[in-house]
C-alpha atoms as a PDB file:
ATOM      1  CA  UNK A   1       0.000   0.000   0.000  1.00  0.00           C
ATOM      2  CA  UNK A   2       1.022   3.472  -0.654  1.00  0.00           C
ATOM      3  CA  UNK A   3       0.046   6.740   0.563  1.00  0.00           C
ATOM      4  CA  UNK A   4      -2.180   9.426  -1.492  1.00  0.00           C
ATOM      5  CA  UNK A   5      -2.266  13.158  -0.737  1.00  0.00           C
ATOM      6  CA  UNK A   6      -4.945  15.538  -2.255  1.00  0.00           C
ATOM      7  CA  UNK A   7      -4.656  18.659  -2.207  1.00  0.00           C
ATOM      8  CA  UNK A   8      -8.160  21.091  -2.387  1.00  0.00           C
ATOM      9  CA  UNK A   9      -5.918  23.350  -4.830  1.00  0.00           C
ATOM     10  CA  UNK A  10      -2.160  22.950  -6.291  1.00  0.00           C
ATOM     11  CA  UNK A  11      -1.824  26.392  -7.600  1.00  0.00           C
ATOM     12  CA  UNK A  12      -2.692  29.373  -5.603  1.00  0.00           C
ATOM     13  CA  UNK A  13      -3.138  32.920  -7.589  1.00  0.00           C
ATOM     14  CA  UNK A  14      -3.218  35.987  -5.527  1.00  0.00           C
ATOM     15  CA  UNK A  15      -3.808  38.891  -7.509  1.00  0.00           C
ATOM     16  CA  UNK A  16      -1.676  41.920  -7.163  1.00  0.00           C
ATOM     17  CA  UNK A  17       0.326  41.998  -3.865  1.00  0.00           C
ATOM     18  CA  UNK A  18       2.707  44.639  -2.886  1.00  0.00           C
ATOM     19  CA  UNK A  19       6.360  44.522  -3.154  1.00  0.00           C
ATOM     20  CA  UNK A  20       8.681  43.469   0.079  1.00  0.00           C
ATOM     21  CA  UNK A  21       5.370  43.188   2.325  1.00  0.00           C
ATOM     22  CA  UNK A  22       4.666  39.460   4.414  1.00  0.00           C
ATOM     23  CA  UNK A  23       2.206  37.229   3.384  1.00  0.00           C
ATOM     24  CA  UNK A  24       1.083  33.880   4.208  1.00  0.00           C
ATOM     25  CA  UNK A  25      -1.333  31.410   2.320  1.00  0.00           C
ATOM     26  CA  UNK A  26      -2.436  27.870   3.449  1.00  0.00           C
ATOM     27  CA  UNK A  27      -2.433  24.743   1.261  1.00  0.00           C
ATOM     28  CA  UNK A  28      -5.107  22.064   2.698  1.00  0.00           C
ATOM     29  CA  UNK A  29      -4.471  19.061   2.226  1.00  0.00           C
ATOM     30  CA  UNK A  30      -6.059  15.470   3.008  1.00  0.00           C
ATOM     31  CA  UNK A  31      -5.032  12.216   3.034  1.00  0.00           C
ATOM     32  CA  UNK A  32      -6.645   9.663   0.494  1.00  0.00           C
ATOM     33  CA  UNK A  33      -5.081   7.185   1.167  1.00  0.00           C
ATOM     34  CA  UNK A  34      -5.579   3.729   3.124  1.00  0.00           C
ATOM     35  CA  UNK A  35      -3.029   3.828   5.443  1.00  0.00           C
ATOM     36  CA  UNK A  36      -1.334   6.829   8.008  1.00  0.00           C
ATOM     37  CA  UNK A  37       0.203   9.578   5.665  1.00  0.00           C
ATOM     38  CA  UNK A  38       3.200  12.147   6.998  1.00  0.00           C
ATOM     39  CA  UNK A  39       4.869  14.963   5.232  1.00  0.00           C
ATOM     40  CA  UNK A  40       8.651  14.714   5.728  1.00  0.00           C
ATOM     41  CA  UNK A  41       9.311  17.712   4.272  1.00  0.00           C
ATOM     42  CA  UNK A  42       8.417  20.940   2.294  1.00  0.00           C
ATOM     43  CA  UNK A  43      11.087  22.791  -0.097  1.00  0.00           C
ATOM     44  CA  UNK A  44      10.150  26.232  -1.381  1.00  0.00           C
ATOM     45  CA  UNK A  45      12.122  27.042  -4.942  1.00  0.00           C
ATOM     46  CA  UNK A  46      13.167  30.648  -3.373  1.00  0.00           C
ATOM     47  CA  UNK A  47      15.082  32.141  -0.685  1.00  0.00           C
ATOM     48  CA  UNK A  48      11.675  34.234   0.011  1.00  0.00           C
ATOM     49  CA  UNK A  49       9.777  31.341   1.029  1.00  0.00           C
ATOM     50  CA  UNK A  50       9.607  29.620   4.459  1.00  0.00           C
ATOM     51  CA  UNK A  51       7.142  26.389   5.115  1.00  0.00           C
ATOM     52  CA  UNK A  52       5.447  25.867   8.216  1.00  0.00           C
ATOM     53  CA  UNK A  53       3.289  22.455   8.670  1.00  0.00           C
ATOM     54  CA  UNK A  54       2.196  20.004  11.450  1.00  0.00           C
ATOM     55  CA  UNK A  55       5.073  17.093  11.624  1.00  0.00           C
ATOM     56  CA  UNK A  56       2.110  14.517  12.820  1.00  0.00           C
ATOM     57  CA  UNK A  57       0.310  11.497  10.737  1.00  0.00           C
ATOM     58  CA  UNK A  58      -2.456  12.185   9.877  1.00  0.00           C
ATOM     59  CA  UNK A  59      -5.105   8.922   9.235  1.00  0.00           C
ATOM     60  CA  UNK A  60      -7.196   8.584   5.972  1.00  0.00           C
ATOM     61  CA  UNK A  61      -9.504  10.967   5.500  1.00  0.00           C
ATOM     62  CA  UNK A  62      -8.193  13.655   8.015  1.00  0.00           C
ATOM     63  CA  UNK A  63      -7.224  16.669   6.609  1.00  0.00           C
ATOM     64  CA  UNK A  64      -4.252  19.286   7.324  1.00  0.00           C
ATOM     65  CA  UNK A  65      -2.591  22.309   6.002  1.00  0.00           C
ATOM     66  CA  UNK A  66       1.156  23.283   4.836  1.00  0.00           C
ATOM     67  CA  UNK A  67       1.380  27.225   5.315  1.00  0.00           C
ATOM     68  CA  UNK A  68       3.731  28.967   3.149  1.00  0.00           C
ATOM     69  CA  UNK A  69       4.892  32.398   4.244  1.00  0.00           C
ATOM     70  CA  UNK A  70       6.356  35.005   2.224  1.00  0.00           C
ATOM     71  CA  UNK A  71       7.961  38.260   0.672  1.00  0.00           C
ATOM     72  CA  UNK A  72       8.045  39.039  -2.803  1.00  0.00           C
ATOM     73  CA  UNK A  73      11.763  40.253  -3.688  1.00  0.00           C
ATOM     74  CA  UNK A  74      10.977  41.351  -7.379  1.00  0.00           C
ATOM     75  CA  UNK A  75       8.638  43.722  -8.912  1.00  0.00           C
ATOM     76  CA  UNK A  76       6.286  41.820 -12.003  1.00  0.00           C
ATOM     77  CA  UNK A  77       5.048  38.425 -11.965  1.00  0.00           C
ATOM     78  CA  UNK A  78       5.656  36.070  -9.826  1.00  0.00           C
ATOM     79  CA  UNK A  79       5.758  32.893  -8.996  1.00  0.00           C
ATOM     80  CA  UNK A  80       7.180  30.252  -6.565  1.00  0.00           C
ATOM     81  CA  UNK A  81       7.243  26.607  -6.178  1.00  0.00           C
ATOM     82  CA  UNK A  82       7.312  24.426  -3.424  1.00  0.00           C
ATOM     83  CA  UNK A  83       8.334  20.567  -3.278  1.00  0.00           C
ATOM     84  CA  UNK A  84       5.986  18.629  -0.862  1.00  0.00           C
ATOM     85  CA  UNK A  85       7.573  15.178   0.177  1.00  0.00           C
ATOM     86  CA  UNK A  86       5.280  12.673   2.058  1.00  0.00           C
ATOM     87  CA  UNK A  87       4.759   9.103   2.901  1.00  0.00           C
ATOM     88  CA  UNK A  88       7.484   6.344   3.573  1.00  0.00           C
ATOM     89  CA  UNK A  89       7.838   5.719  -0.226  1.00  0.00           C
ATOM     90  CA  UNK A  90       8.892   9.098  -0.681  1.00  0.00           C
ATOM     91  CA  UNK A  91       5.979  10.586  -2.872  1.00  0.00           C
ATOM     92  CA  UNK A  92       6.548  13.770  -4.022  1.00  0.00           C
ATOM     93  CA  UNK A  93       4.025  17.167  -4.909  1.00  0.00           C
ATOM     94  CA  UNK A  94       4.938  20.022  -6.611  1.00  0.00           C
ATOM     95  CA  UNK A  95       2.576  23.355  -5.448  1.00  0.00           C
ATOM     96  CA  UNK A  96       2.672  26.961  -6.822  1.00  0.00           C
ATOM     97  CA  UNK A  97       1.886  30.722  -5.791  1.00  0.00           C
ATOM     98  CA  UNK A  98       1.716  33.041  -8.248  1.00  0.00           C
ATOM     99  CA  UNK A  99       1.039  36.842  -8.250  1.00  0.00           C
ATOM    100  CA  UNK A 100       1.712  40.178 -10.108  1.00  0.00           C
ATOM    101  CA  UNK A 101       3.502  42.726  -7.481  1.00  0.00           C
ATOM    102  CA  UNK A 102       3.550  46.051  -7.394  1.00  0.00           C
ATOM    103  CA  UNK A 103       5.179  48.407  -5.694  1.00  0.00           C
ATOM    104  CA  UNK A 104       2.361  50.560  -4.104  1.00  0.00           C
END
């Protein structure tokens, strides 16, 4: 058996956010699968990322979140992957914010 991760949405588009200002956006998440699921770790593509998520199993059909925090360093479009790794056979998920920033 294996474990399965769904996640309500993969990509999350903001809008237009402001340059060099904090912001955080949650990524739910539940397992599908049949046995306990655990995400081992979470890898944002950019220095301007940080991850924040619970280090618990969860059982099939609970759900959790991974919360990405962060501060756009560039002016334009943007956008930011993050590498989810879960489950002892080392699944992997890729997720994405994107947004246009401005400066004011």
């Amino acid at each position: 058996m294996s474990t399965e991760i769904c996640f309500d949405s993969d990509v999350l588009c903001l809008g237009t956010l402001l340059y060099n200002c904090e912001y955080a956006v949650i990524f739910k998440y539940t397992n599908t699968g049949k046995i306990p699921l655990s995400i081992t770790d979470v890898r944002p593509y950019s220095d301007c990322i940080y991850a924040n998520w619970d280090k618990h199993t969860i059982n099939p059909g609970e759900h959790n979140e991974i919360i990405i925090v962060f501060r756009p360093d560039s002016w334009g479009s943007f956008s930011k992957s993050i590498k989810v790794h879960y489950g002892a056979s080392g699944g992997t998920k890729i997720l994405k914010i994107c947004e246009n920033i401005t400066m004011n």
